[in-house]
PDB file of N, CA and C in Angstrom:
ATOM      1  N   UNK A   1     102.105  42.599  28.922  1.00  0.00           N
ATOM      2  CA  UNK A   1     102.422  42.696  27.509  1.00  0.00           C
ATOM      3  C   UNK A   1     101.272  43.387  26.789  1.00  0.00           C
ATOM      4  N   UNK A   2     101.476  44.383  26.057  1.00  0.00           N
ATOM      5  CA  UNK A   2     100.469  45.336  25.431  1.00  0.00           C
ATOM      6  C   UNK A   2     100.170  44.391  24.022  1.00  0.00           C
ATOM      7  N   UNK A   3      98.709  44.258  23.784  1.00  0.00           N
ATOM      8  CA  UNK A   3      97.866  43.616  22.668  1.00  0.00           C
ATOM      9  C   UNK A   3      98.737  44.491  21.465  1.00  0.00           C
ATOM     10  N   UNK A   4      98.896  43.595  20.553  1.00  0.00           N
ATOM     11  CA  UNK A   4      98.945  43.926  19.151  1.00  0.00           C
ATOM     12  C   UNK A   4      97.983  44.698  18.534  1.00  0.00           C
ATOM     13  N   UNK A   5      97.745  45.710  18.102  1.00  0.00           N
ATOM     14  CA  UNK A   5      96.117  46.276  17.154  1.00  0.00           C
ATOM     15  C   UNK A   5      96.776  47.071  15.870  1.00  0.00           C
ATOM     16  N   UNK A   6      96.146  46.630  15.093  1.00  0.00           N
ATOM     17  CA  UNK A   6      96.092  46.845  13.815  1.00  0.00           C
ATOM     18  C   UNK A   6      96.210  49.020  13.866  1.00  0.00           C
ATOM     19  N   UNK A   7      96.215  49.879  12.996  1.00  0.00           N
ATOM     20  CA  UNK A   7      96.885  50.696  12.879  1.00  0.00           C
ATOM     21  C   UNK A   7      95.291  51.015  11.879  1.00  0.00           C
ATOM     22  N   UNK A   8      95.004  52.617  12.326  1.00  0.00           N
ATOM     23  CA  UNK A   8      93.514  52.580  12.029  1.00  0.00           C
ATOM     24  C   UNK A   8      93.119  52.245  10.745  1.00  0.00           C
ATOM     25  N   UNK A   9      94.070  52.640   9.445  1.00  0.00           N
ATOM     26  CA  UNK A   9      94.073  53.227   8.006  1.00  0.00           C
ATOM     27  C   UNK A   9      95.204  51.878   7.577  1.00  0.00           C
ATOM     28  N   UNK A  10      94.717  50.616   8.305  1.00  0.00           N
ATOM     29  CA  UNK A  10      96.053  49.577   7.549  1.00  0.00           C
ATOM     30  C   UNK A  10      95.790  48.620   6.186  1.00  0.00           C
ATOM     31  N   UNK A  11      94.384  49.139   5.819  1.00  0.00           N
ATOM     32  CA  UNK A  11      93.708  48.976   4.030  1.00  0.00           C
ATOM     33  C   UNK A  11      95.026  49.585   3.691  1.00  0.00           C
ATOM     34  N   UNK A  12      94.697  51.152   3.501  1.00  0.00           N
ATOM     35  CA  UNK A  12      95.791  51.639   3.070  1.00  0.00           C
ATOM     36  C   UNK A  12      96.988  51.918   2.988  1.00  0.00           C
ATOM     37  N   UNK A  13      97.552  51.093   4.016  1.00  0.00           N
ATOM     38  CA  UNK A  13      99.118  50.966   4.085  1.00  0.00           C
ATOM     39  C   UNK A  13      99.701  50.113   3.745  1.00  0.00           C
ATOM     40  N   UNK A  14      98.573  49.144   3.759  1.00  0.00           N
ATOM     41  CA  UNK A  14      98.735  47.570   2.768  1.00  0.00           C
ATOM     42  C   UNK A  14      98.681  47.820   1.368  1.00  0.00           C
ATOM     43  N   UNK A  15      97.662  48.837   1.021  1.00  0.00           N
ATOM     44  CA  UNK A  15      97.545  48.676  -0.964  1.00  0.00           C
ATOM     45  C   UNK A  15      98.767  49.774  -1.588  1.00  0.00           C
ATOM     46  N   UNK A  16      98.938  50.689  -0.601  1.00  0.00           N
ATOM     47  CA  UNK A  16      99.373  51.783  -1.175  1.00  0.00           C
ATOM     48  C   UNK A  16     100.974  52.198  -0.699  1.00  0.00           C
ATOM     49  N   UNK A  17     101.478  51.562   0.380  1.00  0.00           N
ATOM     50  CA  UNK A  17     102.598  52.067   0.665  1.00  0.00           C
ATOM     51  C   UNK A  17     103.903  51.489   0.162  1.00  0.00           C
ATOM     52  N   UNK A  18     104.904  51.794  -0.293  1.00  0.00           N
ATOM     53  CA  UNK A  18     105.929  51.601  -0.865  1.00  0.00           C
ATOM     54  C   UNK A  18     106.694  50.216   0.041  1.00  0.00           C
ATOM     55  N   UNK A  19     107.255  50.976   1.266  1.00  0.00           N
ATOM     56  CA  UNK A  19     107.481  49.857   2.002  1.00  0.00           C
ATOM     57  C   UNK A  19     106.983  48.447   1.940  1.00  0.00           C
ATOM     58  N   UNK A  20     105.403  48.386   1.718  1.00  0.00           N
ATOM     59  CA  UNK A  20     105.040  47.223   1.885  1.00  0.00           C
ATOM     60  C   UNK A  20     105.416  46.506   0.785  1.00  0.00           C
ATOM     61  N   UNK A  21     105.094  47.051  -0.562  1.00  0.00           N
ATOM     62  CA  UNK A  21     105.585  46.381  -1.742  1.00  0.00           C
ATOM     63  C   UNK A  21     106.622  46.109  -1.816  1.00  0.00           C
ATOM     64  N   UNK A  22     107.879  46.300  -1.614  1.00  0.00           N
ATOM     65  CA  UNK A  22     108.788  45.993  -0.907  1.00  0.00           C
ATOM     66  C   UNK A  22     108.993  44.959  -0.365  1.00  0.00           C
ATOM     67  N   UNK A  23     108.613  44.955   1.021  1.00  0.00           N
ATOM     68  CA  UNK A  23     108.868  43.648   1.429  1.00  0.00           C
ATOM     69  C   UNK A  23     107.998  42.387   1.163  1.00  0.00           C
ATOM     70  N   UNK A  24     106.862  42.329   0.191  1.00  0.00           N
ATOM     71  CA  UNK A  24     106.229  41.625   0.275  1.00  0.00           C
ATOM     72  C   UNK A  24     107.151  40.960  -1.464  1.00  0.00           C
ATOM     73  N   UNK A  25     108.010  42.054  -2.566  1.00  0.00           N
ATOM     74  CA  UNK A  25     108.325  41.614  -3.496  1.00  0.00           C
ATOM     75  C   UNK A  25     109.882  41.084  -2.835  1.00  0.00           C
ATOM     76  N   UNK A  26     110.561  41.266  -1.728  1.00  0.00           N
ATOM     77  CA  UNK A  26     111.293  40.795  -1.086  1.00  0.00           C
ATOM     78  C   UNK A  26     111.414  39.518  -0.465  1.00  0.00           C
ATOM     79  N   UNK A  27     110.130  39.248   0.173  1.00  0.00           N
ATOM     80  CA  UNK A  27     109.833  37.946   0.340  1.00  0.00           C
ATOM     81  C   UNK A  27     109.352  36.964  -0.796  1.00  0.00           C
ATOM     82  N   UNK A  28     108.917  37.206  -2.421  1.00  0.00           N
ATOM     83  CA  UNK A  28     108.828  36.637  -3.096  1.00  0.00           C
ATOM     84  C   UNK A  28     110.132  36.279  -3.816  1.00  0.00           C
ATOM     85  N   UNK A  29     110.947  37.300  -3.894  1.00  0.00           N
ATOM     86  CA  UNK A  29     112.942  36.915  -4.286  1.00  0.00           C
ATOM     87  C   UNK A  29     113.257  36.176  -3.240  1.00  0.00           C
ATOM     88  N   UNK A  30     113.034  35.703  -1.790  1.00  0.00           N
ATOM     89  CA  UNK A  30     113.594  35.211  -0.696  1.00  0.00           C
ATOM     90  C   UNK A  30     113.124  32.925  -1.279  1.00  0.00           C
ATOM     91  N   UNK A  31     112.048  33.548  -1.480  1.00  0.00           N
ATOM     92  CA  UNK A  31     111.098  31.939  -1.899  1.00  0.00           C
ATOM     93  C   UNK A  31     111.748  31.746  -3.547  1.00  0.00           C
ATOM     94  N   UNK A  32     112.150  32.449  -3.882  1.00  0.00           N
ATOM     95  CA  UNK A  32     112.683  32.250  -5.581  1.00  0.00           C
ATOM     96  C   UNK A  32     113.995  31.691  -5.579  1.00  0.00           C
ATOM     97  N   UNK A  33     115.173  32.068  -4.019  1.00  0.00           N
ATOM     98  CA  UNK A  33     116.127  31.790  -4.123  1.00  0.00           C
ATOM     99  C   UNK A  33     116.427  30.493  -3.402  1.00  0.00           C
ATOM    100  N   UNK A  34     115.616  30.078  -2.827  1.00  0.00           N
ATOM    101  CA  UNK A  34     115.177  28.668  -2.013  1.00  0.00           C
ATOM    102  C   UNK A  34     114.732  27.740  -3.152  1.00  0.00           C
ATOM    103  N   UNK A  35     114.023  28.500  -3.865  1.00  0.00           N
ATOM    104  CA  UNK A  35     113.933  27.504  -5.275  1.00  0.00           C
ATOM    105  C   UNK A  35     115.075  26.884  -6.627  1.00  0.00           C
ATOM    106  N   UNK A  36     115.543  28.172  -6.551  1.00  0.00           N
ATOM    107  CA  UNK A  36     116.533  28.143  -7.272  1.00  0.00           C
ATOM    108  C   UNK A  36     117.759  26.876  -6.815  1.00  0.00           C
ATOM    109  N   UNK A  37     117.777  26.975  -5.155  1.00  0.00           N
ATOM    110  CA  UNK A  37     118.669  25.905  -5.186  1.00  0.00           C
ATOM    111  C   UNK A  37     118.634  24.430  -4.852  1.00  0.00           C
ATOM    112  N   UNK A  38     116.949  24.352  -4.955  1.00  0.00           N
ATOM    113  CA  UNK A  38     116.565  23.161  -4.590  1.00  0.00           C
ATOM    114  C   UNK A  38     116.954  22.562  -6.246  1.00  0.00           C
ATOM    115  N   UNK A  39     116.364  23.574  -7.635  1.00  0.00           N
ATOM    116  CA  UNK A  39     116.365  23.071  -8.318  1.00  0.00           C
ATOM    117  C   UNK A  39     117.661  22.994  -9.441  1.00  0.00           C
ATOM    118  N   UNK A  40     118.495  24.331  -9.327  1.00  0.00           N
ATOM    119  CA  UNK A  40     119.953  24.483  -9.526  1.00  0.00           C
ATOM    120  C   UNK A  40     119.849  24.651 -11.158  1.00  0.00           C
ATOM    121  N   UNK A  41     119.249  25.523 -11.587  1.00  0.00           N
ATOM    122  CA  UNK A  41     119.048  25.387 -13.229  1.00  0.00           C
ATOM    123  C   UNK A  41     120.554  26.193 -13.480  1.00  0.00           C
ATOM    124  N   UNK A  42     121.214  25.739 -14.693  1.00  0.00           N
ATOM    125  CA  UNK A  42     122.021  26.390 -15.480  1.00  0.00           C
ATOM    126  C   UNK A  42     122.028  27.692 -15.457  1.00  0.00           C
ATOM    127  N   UNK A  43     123.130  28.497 -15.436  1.00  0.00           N
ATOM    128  CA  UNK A  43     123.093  29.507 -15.773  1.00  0.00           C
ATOM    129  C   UNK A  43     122.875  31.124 -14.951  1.00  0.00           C
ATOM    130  N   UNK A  44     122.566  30.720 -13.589  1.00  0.00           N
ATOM    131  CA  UNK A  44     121.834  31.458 -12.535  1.00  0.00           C
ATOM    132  C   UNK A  44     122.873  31.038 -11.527  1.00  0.00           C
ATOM    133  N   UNK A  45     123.607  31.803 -11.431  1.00  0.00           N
ATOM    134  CA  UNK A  45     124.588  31.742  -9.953  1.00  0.00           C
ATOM    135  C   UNK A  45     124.077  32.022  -8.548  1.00  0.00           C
ATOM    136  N   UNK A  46     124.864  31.228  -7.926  1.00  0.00           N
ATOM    137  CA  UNK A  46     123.981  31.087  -6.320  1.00  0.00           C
ATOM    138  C   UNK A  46     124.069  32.730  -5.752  1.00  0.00           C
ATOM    139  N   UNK A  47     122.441  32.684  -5.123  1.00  0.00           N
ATOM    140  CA  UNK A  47     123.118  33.890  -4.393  1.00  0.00           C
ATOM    141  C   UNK A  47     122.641  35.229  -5.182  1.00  0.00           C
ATOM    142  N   UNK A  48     121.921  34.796  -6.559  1.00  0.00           N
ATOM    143  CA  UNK A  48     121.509  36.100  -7.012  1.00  0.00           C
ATOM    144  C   UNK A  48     120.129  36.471  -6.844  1.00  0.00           C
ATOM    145  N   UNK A  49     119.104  36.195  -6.336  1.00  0.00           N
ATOM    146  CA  UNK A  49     117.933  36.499  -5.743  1.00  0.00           C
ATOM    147  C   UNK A  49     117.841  37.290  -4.594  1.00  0.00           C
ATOM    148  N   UNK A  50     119.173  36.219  -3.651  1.00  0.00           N
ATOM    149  CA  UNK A  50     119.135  36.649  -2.400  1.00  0.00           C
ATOM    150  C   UNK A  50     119.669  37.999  -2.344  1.00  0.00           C
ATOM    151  N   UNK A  51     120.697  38.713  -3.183  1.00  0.00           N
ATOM    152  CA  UNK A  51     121.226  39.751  -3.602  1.00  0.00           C
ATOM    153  C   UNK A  51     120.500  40.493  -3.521  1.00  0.00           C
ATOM    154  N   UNK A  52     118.980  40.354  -4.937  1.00  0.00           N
ATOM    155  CA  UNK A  52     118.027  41.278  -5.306  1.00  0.00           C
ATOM    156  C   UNK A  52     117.281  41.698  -3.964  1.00  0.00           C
ATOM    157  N   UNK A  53     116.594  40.239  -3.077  1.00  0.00           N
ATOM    158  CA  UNK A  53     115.992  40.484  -2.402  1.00  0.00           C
ATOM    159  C   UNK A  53     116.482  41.276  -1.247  1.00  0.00           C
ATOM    160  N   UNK A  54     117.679  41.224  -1.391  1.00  0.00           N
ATOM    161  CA  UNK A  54     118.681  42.103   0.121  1.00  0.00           C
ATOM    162  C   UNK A  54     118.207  43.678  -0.055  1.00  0.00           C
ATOM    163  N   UNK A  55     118.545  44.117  -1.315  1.00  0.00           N
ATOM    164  CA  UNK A  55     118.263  45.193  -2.050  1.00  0.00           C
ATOM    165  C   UNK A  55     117.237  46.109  -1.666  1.00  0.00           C
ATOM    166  N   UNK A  56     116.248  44.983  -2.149  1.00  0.00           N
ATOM    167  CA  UNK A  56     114.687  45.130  -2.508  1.00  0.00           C
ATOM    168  C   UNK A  56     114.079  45.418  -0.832  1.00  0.00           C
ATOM    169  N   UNK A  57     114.921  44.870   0.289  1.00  0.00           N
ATOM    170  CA  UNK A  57     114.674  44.776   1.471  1.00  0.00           C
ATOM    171  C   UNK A  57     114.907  46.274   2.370  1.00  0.00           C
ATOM    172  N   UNK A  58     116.504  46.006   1.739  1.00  0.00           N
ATOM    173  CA  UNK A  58     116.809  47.828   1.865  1.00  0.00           C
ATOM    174  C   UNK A  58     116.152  48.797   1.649  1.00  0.00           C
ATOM    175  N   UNK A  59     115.180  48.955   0.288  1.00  0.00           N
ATOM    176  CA  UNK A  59     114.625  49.323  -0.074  1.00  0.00           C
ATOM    177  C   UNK A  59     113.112  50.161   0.228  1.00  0.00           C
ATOM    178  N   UNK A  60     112.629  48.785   1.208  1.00  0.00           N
ATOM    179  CA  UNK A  60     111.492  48.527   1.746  1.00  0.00           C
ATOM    180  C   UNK A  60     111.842  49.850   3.113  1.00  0.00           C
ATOM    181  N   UNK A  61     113.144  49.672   3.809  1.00  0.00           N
ATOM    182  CA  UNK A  61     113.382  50.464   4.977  1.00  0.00           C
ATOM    183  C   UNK A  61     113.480  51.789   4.378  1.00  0.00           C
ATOM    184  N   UNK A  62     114.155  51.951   3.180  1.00  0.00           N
ATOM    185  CA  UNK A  62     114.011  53.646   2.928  1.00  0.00           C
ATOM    186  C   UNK A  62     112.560  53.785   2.860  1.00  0.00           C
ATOM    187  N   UNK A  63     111.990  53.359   2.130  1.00  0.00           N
ATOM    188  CA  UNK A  63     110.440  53.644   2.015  1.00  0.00           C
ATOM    189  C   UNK A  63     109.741  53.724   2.811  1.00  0.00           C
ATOM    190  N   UNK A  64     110.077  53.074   3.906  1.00  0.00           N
ATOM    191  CA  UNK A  64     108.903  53.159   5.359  1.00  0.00           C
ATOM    192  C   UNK A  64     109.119  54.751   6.077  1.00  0.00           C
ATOM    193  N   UNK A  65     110.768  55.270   5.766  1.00  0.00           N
ATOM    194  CA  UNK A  65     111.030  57.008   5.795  1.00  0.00           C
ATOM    195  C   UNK A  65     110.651  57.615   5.302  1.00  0.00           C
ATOM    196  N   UNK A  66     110.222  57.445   4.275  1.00  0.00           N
ATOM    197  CA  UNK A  66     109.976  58.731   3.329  1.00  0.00           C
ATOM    198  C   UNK A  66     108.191  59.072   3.221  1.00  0.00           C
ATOM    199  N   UNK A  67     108.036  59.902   3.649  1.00  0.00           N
ATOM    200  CA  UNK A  67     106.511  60.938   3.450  1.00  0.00           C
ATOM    201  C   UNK A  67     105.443  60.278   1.982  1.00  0.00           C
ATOM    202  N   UNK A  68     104.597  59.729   2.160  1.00  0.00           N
ATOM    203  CA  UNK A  68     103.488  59.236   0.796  1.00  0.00           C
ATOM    204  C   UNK A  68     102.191  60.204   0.884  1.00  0.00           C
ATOM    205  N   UNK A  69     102.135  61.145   0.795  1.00  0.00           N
ATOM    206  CA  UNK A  69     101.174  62.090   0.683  1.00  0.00           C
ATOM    207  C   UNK A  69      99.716  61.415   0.940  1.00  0.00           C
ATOM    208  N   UNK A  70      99.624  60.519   0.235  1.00  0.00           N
ATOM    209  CA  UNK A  70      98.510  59.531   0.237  1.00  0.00           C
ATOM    210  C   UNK A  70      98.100  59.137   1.164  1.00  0.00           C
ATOM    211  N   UNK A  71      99.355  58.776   2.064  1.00  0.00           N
ATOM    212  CA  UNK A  71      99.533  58.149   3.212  1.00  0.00           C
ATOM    213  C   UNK A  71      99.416  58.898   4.722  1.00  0.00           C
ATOM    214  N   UNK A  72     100.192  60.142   4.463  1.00  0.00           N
ATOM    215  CA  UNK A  72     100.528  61.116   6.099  1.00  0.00           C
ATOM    216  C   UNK A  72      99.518  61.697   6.600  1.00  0.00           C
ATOM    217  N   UNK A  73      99.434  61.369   7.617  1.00  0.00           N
ATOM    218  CA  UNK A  73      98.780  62.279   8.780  1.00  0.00           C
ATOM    219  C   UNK A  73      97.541  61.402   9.353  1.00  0.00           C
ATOM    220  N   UNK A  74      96.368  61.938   9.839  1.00  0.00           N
ATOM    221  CA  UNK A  74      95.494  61.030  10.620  1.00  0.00           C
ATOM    222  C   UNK A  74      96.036  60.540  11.822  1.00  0.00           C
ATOM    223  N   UNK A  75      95.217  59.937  12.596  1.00  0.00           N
ATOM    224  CA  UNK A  75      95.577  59.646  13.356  1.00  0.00           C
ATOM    225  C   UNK A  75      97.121  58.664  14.205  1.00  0.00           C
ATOM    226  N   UNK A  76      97.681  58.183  12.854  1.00  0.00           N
ATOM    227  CA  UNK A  76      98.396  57.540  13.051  1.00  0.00           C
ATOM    228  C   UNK A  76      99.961  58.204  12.510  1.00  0.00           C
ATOM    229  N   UNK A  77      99.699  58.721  12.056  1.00  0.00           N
ATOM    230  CA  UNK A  77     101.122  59.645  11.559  1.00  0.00           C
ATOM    231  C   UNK A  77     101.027  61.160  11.720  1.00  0.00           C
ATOM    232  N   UNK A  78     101.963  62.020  11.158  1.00  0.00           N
ATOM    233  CA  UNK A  78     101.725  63.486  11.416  1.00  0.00           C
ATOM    234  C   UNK A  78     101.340  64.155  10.449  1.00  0.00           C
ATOM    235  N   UNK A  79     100.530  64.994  10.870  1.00  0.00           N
ATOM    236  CA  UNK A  79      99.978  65.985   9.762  1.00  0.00           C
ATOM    237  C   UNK A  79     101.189  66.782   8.961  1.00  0.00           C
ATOM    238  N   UNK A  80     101.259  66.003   7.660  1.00  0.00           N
ATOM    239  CA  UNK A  80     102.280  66.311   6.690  1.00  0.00           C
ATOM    240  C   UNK A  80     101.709  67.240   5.720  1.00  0.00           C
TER     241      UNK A  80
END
């Protein structure tokens, strides 16, 4: 089984890449909708977080496609 290793430039794929924000604001709608039905407030139909976060998830996968200038090339991607 080949070791896990971190990805040389992963500061910057953590602060700066779309994808990540994404899934990291994906997993905060995922914990919002677990809340929501522990606590069941008025007014907020089941199921609408999980919606956003489905979205927001989708979201995360287009973004991991698409070219961040900021981001391409080096050793770990292609010289864009």
């Amino acid at each position: 089984m080949k070791k896990l290793e971190l990805i040389e430039d992963w500061r910057a794929v953590l602060t700066r890449a779309w994808s990540m924000k994404f899934s990291i604001l994906a997993a905060i709608l995922g914990g919002l909708e677990v809340g929501v039905q522990l606590v069941q407030p008025a007014g907020i139909p089941n199921g609408v977080f999980a919606g956003i976060a489905s979205a927001v998830s989708l979201s995360a996968a287009v973004a991991r496609l698409v070219a961040q200038r900021e981001l391409s090339g080096g050793a770990n991607g292609n010289n864009a």
